[in-house]
C-alpha atoms as a PDB file:
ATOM      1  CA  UNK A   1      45.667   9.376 -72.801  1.00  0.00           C
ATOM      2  CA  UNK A   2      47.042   8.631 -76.260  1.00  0.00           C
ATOM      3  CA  UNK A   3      49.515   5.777 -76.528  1.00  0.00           C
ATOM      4  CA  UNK A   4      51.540   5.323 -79.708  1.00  0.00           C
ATOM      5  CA  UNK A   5      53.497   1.669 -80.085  1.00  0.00           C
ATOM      6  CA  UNK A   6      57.104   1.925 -82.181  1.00  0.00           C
ATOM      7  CA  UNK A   7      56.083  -0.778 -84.154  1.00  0.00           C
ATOM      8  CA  UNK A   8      53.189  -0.415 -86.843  1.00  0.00           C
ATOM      9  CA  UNK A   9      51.573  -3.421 -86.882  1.00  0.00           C
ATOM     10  CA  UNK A  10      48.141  -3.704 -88.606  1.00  0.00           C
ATOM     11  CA  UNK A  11      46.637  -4.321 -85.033  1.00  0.00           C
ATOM     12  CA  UNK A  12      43.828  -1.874 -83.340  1.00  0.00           C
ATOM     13  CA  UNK A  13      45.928  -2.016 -79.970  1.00  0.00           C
ATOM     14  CA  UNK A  14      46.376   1.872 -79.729  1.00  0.00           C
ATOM     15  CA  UNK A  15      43.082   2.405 -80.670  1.00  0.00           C
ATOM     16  CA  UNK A  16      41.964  -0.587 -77.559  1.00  0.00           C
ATOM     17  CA  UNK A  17      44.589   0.848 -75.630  1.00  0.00           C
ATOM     18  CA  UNK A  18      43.536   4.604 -75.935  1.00  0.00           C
ATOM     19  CA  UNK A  19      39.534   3.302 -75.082  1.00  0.00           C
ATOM     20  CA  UNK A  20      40.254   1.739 -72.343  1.00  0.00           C
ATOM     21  CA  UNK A  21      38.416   2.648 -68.968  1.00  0.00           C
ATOM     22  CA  UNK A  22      40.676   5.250 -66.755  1.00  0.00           C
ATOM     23  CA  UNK A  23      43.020   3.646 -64.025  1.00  0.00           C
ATOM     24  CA  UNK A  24      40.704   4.512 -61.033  1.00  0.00           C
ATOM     25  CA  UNK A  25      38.024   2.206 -63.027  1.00  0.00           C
ATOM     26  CA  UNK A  26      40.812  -0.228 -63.489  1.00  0.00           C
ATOM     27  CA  UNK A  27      41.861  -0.103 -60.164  1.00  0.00           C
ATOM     28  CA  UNK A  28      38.846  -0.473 -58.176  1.00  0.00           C
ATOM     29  CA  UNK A  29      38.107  -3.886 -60.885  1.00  0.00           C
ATOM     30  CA  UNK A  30      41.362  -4.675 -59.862  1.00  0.00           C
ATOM     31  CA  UNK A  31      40.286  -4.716 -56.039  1.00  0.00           C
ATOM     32  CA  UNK A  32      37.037  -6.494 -56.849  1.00  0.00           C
ATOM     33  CA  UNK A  33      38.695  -9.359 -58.347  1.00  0.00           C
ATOM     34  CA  UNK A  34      41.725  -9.934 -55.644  1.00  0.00           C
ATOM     35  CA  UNK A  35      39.141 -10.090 -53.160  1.00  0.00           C
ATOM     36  CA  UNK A  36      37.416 -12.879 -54.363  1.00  0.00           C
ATOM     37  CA  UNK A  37      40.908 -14.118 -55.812  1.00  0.00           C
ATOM     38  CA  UNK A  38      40.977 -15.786 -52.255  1.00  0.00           C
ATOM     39  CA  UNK A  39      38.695 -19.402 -52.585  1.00  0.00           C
ATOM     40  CA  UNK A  40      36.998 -19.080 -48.868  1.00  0.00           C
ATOM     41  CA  UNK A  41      36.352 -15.034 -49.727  1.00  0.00           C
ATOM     42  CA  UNK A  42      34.607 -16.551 -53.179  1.00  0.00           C
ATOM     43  CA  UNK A  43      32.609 -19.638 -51.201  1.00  0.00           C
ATOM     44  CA  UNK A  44      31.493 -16.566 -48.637  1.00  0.00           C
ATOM     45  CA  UNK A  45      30.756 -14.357 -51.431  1.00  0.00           C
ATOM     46  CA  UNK A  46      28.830 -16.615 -53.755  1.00  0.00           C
ATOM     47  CA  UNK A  47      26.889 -18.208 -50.257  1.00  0.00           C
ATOM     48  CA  UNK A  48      25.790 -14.602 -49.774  1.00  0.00           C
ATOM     49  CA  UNK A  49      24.901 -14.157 -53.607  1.00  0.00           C
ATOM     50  CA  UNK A  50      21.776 -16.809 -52.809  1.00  0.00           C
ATOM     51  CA  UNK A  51      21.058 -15.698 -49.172  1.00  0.00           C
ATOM     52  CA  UNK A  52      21.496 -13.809 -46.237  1.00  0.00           C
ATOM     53  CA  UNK A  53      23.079 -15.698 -43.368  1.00  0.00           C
ATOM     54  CA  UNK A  54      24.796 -14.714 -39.881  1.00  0.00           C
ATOM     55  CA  UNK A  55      28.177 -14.761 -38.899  1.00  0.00           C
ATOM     56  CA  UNK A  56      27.608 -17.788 -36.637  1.00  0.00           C
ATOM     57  CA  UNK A  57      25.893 -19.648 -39.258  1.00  0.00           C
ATOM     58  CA  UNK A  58      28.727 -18.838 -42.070  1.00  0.00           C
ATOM     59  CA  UNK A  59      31.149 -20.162 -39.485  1.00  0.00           C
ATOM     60  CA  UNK A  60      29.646 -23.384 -39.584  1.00  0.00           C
ATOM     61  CA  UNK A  61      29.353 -24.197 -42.888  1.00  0.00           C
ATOM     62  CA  UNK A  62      32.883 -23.059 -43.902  1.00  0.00           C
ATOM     63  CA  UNK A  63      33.886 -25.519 -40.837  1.00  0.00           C
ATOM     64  CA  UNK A  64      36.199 -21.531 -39.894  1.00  0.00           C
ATOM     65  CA  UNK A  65      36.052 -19.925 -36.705  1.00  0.00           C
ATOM     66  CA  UNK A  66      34.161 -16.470 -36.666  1.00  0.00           C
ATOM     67  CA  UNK A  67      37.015 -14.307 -36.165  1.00  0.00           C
ATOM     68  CA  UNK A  68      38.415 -16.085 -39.514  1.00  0.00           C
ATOM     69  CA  UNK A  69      35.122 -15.107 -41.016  1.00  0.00           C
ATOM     70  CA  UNK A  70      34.639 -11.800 -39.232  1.00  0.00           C
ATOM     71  CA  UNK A  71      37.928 -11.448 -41.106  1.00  0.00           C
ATOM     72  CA  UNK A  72      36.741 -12.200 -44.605  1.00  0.00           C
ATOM     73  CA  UNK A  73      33.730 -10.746 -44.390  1.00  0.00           C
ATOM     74  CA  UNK A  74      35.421  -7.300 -43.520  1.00  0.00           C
ATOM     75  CA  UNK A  75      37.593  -7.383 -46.439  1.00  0.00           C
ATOM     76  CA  UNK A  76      34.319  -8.334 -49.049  1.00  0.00           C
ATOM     77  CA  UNK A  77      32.376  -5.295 -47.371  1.00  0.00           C
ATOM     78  CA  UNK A  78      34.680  -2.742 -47.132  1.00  0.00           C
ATOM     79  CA  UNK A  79      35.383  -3.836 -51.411  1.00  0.00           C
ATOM     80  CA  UNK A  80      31.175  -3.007 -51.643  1.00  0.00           C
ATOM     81  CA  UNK A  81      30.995  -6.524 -52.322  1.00  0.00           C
ATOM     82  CA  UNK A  82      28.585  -7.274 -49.311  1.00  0.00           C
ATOM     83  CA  UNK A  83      26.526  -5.157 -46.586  1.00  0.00           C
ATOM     84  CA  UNK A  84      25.147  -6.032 -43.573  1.00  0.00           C
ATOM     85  CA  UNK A  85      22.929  -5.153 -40.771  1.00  0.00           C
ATOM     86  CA  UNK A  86      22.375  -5.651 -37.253  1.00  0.00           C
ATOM     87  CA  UNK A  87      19.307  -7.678 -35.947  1.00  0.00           C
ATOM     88  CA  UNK A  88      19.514  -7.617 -32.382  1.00  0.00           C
ATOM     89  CA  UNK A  89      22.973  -8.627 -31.240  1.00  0.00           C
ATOM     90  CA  UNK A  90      23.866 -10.894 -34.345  1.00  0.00           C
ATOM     91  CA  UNK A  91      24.956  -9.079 -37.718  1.00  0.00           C
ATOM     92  CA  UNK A  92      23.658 -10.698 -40.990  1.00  0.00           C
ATOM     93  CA  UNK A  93      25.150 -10.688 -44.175  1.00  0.00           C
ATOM     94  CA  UNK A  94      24.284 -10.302 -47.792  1.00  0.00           C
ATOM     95  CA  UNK A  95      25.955  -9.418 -51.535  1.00  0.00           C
ATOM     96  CA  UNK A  96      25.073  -6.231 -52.044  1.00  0.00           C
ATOM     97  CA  UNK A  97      23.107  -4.993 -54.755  1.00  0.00           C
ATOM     98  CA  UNK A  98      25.009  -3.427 -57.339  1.00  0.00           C
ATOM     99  CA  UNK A  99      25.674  -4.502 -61.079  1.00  0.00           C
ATOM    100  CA  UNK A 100      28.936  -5.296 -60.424  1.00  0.00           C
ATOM    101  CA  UNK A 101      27.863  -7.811 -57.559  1.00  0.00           C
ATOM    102  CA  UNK A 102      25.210  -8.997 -60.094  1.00  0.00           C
ATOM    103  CA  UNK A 103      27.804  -9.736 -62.681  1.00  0.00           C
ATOM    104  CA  UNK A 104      30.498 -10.931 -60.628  1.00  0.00           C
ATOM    105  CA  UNK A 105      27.979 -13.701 -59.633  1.00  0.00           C
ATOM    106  CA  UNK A 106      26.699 -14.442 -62.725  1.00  0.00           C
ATOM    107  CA  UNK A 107      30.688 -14.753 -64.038  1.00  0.00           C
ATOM    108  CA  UNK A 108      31.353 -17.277 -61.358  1.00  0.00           C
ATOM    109  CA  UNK A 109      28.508 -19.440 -61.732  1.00  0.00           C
ATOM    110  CA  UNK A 110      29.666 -19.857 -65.480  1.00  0.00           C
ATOM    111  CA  UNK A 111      32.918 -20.274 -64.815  1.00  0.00           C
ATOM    112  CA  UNK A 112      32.049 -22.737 -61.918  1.00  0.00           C
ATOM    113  CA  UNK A 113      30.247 -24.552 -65.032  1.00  0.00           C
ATOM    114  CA  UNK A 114      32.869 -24.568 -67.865  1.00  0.00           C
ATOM    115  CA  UNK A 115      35.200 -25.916 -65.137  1.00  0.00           C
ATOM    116  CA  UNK A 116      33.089 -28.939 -63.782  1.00  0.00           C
ATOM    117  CA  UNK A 117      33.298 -32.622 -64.911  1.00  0.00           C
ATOM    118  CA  UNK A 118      30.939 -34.009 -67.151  1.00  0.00           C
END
């Protein structure tokens, strides 16, 4: 895609503009980052970043029923955020291994650290 602006500024923005990644890479970002836009989605998601943990046990420590859970936990696995498997009649959790996951972490811990008190 080529994008020309009316107005010739001595900016680089068609060049940026033309470079950018296409709008299915956009897109799925896009999807990445909405999911964890919701705060209990990013407490679940960074929990699972350090360890894997059941359904039961992410329940408690959110102080959230497990249907609420169930329910965010759905919508970070089916965004390839987490995976899970089943060990014996409990499913465990875990952020999946991906570069995005490994970035997305790493971007919220230093956020989480330019945004705490001294």
């Amino acid at each position: 895609m080529n994008a020309h602006t009316p107005h010739e500024h001595s900016t680089n923005s068609e060049k940026v503009f033309n470079s950018m990644p296409d709008s299915k890479t956009i897109e799925g970002v896009s999807d990445a980052l909405s999911h964890l836009g919701d705060p209990t989605r990013l407490k679940i998601f960074w929990l699972l970043c350090h360890c894997e943990e059941c359904v039961i046990n992410i329940a408690s420590l959110m102080e959230m029923s497990s249907p609420a859970i169930s329910h965010h936990l759905r919508i970070l696995k089916n965004s390839n955020l987490i995976e899970s498997k089943r060990i014996g009649k409990e499913m465990f959790y875990k952020a999946a291994d991906t570069d995005i996951v490994n970035f997305l972490h790493k971007a919220i811990e230093e956020i989480a650290k330019i945004n705490c008190p001294d």
